[in-house]
C-alpha atoms as a PDB file:
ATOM      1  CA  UNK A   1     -12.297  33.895 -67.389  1.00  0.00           C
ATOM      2  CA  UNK A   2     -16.214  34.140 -68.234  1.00  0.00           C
ATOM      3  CA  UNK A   3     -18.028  31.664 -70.190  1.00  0.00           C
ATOM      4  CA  UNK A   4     -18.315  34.135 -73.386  1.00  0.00           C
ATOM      5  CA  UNK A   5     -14.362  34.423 -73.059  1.00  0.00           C
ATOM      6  CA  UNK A   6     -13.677  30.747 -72.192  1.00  0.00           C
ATOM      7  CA  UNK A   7     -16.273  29.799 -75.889  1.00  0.00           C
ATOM      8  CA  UNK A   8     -14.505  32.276 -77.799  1.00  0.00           C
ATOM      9  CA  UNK A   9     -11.012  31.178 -77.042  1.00  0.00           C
ATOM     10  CA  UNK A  10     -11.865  27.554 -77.712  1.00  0.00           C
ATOM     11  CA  UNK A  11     -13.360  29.011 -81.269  1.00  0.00           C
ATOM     12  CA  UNK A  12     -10.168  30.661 -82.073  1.00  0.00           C
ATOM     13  CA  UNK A  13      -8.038  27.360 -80.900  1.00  0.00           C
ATOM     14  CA  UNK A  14     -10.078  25.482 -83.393  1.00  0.00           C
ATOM     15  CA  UNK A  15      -9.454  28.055 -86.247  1.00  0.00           C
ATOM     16  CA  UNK A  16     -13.207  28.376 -86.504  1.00  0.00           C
ATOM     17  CA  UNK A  17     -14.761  31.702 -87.755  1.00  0.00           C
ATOM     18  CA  UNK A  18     -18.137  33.330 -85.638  1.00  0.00           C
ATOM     19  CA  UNK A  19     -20.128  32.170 -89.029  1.00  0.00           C
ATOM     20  CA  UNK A  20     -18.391  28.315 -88.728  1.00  0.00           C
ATOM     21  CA  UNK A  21     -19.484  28.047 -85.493  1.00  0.00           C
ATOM     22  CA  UNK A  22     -22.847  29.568 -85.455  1.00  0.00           C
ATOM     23  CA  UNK A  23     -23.434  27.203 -89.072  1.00  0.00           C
ATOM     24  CA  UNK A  24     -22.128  24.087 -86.877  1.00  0.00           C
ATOM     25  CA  UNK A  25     -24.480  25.534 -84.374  1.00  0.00           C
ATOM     26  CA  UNK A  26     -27.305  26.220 -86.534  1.00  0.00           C
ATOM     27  CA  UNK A  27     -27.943  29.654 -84.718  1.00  0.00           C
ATOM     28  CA  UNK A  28     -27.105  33.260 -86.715  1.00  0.00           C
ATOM     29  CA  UNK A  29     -24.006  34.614 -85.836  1.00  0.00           C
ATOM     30  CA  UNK A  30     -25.421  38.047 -83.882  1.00  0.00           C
ATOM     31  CA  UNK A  31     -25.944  34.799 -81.110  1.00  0.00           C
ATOM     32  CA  UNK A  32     -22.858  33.776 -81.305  1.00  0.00           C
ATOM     33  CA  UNK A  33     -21.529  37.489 -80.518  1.00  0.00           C
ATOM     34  CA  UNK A  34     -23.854  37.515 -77.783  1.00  0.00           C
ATOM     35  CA  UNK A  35     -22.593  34.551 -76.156  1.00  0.00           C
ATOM     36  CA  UNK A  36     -19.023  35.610 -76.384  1.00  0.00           C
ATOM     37  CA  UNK A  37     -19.671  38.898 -75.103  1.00  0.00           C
ATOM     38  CA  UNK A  38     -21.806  37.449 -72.255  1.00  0.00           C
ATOM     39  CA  UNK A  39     -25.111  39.109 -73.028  1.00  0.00           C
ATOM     40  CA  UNK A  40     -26.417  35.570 -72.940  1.00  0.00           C
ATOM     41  CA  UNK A  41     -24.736  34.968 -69.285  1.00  0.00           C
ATOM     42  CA  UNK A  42     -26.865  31.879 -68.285  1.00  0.00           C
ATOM     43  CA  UNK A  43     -26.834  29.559 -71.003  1.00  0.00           C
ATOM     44  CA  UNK A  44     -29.620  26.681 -70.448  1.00  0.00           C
ATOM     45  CA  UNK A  45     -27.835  22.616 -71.214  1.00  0.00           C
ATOM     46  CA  UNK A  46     -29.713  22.682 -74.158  1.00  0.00           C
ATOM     47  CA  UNK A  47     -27.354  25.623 -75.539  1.00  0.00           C
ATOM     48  CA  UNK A  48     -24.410  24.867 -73.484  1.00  0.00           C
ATOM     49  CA  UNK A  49     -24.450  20.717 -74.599  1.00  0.00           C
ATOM     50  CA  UNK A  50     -24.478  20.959 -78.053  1.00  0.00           C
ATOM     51  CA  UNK A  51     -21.844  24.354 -77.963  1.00  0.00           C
ATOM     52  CA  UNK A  52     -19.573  22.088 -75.668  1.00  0.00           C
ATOM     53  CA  UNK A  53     -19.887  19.541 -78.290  1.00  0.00           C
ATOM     54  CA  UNK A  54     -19.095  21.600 -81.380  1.00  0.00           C
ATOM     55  CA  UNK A  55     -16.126  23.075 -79.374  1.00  0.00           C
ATOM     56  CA  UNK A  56     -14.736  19.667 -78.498  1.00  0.00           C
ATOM     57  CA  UNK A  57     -14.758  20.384 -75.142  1.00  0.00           C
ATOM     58  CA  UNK A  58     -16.631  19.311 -71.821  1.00  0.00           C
ATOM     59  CA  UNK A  59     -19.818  21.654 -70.807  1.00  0.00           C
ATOM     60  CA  UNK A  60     -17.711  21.711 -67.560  1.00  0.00           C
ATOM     61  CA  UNK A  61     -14.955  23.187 -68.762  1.00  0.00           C
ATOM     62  CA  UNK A  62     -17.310  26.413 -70.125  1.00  0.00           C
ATOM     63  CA  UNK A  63     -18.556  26.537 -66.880  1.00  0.00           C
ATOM     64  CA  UNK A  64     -15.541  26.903 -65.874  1.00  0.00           C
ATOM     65  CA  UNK A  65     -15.982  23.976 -63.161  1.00  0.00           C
ATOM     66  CA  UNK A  66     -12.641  22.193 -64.361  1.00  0.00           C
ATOM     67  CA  UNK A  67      -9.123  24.287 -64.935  1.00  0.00           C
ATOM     68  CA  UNK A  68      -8.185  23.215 -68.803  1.00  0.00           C
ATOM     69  CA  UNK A  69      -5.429  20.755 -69.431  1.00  0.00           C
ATOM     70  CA  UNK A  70      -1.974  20.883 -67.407  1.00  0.00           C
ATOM     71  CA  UNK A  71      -0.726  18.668 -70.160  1.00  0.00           C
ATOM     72  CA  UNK A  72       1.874  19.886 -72.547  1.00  0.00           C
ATOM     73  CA  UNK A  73       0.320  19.069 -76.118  1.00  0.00           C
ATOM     74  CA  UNK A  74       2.176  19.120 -78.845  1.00  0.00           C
ATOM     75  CA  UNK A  75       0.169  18.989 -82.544  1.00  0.00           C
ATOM     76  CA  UNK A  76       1.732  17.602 -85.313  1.00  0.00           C
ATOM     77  CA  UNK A  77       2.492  18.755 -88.091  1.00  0.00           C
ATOM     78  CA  UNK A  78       0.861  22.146 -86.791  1.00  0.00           C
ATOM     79  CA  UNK A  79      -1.836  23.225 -84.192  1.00  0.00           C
ATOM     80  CA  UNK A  80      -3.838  24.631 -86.845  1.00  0.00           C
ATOM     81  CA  UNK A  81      -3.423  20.854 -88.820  1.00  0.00           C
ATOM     82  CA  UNK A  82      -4.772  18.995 -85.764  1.00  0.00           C
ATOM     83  CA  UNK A  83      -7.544  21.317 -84.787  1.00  0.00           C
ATOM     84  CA  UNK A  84      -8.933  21.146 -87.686  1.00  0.00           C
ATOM     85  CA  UNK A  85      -8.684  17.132 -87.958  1.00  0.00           C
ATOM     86  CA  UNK A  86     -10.560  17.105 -84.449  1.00  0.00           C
ATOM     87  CA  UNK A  87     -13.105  19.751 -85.702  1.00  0.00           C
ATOM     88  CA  UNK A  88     -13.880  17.011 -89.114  1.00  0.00           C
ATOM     89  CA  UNK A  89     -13.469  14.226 -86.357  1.00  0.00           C
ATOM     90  CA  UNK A  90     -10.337  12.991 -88.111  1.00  0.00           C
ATOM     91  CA  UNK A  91      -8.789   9.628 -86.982  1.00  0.00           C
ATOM     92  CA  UNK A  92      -6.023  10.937 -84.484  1.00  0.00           C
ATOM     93  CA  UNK A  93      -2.807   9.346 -83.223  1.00  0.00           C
ATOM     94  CA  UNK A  94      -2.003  10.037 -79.614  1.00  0.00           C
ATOM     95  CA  UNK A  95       0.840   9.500 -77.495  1.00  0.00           C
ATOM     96  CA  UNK A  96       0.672  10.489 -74.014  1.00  0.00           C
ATOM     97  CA  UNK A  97       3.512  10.454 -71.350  1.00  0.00           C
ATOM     98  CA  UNK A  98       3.214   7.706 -68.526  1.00  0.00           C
ATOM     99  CA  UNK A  99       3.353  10.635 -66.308  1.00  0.00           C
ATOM    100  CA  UNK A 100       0.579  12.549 -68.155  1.00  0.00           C
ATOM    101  CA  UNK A 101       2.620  15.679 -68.868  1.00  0.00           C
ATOM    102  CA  UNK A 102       3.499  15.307 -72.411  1.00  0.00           C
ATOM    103  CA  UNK A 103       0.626  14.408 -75.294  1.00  0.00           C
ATOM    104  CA  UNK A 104       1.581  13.830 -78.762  1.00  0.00           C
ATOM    105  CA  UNK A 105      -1.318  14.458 -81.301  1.00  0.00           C
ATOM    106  CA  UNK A 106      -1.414  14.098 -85.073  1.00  0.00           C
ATOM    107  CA  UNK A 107      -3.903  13.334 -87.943  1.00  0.00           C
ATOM    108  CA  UNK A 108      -3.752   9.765 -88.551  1.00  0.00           C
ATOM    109  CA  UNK A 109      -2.811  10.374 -92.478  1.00  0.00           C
ATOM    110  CA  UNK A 110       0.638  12.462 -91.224  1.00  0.00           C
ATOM    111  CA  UNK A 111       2.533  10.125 -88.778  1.00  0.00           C
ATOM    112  CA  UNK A 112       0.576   6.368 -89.799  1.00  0.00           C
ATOM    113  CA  UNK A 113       2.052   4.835 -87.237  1.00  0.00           C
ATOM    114  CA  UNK A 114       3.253   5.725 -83.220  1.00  0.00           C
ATOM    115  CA  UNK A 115       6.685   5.679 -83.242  1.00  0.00           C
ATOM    116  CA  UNK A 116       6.854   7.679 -86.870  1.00  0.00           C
ATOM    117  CA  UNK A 117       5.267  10.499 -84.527  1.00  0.00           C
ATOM    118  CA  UNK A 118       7.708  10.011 -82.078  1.00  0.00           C
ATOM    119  CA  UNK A 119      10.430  10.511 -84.145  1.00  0.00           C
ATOM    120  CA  UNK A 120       8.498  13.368 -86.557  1.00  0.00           C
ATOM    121  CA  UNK A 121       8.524  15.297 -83.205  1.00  0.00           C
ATOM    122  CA  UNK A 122      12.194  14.863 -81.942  1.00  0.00           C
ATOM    123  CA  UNK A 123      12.525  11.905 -79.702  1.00  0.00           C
ATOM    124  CA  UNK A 124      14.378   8.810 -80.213  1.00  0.00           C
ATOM    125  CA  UNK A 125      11.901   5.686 -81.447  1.00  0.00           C
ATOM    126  CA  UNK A 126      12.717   3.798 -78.191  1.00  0.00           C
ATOM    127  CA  UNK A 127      11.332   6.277 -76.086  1.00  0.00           C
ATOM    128  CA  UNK A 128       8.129   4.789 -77.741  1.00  0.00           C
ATOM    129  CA  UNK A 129       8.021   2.698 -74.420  1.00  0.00           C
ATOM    130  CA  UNK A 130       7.657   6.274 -72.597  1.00  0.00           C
ATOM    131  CA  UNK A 131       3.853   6.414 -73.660  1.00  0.00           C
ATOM    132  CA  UNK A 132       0.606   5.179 -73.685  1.00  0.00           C
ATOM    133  CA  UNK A 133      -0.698   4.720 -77.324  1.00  0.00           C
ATOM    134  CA  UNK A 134      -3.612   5.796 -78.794  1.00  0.00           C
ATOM    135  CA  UNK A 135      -6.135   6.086 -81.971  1.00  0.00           C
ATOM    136  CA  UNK A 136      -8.763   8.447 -81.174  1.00  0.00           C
ATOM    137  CA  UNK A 137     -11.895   9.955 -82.312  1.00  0.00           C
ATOM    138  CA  UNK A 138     -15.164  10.757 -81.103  1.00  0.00           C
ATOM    139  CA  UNK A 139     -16.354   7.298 -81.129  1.00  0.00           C
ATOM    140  CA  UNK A 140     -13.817   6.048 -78.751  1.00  0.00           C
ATOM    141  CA  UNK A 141     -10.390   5.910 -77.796  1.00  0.00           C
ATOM    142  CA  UNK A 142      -8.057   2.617 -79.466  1.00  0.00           C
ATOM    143  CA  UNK A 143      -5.348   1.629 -76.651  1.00  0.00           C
ATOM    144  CA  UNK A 144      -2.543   0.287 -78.136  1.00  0.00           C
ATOM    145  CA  UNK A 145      -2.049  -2.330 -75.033  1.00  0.00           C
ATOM    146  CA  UNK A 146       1.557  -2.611 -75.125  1.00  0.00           C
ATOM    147  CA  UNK A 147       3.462  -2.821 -71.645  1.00  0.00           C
ATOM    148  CA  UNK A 148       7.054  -2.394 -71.197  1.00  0.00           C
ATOM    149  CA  UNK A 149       9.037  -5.294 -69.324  1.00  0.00           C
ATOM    150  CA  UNK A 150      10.271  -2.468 -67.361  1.00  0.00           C
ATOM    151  CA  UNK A 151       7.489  -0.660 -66.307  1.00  0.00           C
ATOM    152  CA  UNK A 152       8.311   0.886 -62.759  1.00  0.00           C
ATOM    153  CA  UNK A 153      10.711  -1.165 -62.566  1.00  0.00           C
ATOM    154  CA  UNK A 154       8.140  -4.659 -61.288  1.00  0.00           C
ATOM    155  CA  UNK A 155       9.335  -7.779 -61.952  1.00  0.00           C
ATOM    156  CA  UNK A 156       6.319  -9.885 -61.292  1.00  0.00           C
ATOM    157  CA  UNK A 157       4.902  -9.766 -64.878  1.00  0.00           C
ATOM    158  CA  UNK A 158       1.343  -9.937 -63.714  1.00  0.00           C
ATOM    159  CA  UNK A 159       1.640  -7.506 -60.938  1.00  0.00           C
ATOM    160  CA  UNK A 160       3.406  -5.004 -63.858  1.00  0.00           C
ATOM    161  CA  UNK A 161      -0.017  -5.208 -66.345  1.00  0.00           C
ATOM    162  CA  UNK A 162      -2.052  -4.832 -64.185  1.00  0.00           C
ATOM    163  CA  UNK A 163      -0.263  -1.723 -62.603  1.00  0.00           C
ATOM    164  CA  UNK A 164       0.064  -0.702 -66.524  1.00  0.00           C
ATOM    165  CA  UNK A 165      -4.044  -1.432 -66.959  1.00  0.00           C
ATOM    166  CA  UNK A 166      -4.709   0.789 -63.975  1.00  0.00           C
ATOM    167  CA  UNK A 167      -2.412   3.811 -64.802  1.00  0.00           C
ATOM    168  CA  UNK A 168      -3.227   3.972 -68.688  1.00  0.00           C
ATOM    169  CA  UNK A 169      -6.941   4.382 -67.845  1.00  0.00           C
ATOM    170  CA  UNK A 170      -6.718   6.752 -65.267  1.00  0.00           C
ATOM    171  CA  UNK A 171      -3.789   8.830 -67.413  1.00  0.00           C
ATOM    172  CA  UNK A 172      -5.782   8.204 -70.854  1.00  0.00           C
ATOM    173  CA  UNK A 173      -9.380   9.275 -69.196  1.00  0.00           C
ATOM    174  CA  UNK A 174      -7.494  12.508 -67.444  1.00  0.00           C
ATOM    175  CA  UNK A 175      -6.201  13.498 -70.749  1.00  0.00           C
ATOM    176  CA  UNK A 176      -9.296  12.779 -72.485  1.00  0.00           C
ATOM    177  CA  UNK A 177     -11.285  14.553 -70.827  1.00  0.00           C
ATOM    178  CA  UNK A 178      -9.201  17.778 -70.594  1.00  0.00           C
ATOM    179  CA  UNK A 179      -9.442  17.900 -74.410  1.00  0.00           C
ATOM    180  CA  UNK A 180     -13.462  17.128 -74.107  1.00  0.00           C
ATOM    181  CA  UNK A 181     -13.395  13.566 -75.559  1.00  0.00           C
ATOM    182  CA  UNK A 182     -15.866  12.347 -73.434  1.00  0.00           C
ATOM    183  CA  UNK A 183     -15.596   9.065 -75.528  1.00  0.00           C
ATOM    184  CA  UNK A 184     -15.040   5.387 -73.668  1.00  0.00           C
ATOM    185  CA  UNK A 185     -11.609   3.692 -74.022  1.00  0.00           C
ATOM    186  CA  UNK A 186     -11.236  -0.222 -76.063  1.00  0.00           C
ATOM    187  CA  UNK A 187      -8.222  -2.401 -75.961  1.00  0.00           C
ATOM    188  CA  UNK A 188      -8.867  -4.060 -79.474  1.00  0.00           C
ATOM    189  CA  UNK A 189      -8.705  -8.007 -79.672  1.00  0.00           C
ATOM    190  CA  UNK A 190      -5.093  -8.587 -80.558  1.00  0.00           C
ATOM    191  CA  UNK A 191      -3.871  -6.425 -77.554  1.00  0.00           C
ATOM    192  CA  UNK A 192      -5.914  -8.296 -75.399  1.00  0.00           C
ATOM    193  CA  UNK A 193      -3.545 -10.958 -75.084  1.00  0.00           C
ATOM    194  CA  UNK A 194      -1.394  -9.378 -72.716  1.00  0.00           C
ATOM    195  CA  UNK A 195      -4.272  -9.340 -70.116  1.00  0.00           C
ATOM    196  CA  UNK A 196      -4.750 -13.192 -69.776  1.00  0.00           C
ATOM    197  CA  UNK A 197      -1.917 -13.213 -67.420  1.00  0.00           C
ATOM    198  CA  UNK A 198      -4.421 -11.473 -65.127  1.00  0.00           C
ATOM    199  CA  UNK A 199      -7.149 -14.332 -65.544  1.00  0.00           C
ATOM    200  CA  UNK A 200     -10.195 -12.637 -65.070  1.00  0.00           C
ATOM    201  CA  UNK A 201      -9.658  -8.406 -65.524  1.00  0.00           C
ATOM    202  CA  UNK A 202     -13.189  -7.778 -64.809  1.00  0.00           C
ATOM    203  CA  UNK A 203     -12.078  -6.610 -61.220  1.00  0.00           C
ATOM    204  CA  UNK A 204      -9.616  -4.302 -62.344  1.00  0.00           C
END
């Protein structure tokens, strides 16, 4: 897949018209055309940044330097619904399976809470334990810091968070990033609790 093809893909994931993006853009739309028909084959950072941006995905993934997301996403209460939150940068909720494979995405507004979601979508509430929890938008990512007392099956308590620390930020980053929220990750106050058991996480 080219870059023009890879760009005009994304557009049409997004719902986003060739006179959308070029306004987001600020460029005329006969540009636009050009860059999705690869006239324009080497676009310079200061073209391919801001595009990447608009597009709500990573420069590297127009490049085509990273494959796009293994993970199987499913929008709620439509595709259309969600792309367009994350075009308005919408407050999003976000499950995502332990093992990475399954995300969970809805405007805040629709589900309100995590397990609501959950259940919107077919599963049972207590597979709400299955997840790592997020509120996302393009200022940052909101972990829900929640660890289950069975969590691979650990006993020591300590030794579980911090295996639960470890995984959620590499599985939360991966998934992140394949959607092209290059945006840091914050466990907010009154999650941060569950880390004292660890003393001091700044080695993790």
């Amino acid at each position: 897949m080219t870059i023009g093809e890879r760009i005009k893909k994304r557009r049409k994931e997004l719902g986003l018209s060739v006179d959308e993006l070029s306004e987001k853009l600020g460029k005329n739309r006969a540009t636009v055309y050009r860059y999705e028909s690869n006239d324009i084959e080497k676009l310079p950072t200061t073209v391919l940044e801001p595009l990447a941006k608009v597009l709500n995905v990573s420069p590297a993934y127009l490049m085509g330097w990273v494959e796009p997301t293994k993970t199987n996403i499913i929008k709620y209460p439509s595709e259309e619904d969600v792309n367009k939150a994350i075009s308005e940068d919408e407050p999003l909720l976000v499950l995502i399976s332990f093992d990475g494979k399954t995300a969970i995405m809805s405007h805040i507004d629709e589900a309100v809470e995590h397990h609501v979601l959950l259940m919107n979508v077919g599963y049972k509430d207590t597979d709400i334990d299955k997840f790592f929890r997020i509120v996302l938008d393009k200022s940052g990512a909101d972990w829900t810091f929640v660890c289950p007392p069975d969590y691979k099956n650990i006993p020591f308590k300590d030794k579980r968070i911090e295996a639960f620390y470890k995984d959620g930020f590499t599985v939360i980053s991966d998934f992140l990033h394949s959607i092209g929220y290059l945006v840091g990750i914050n466990i907010p106050k009154r999650y941060r609790r569950h880390l004292n058991v660890l003393g001091d996480d700044s080695n993790l």
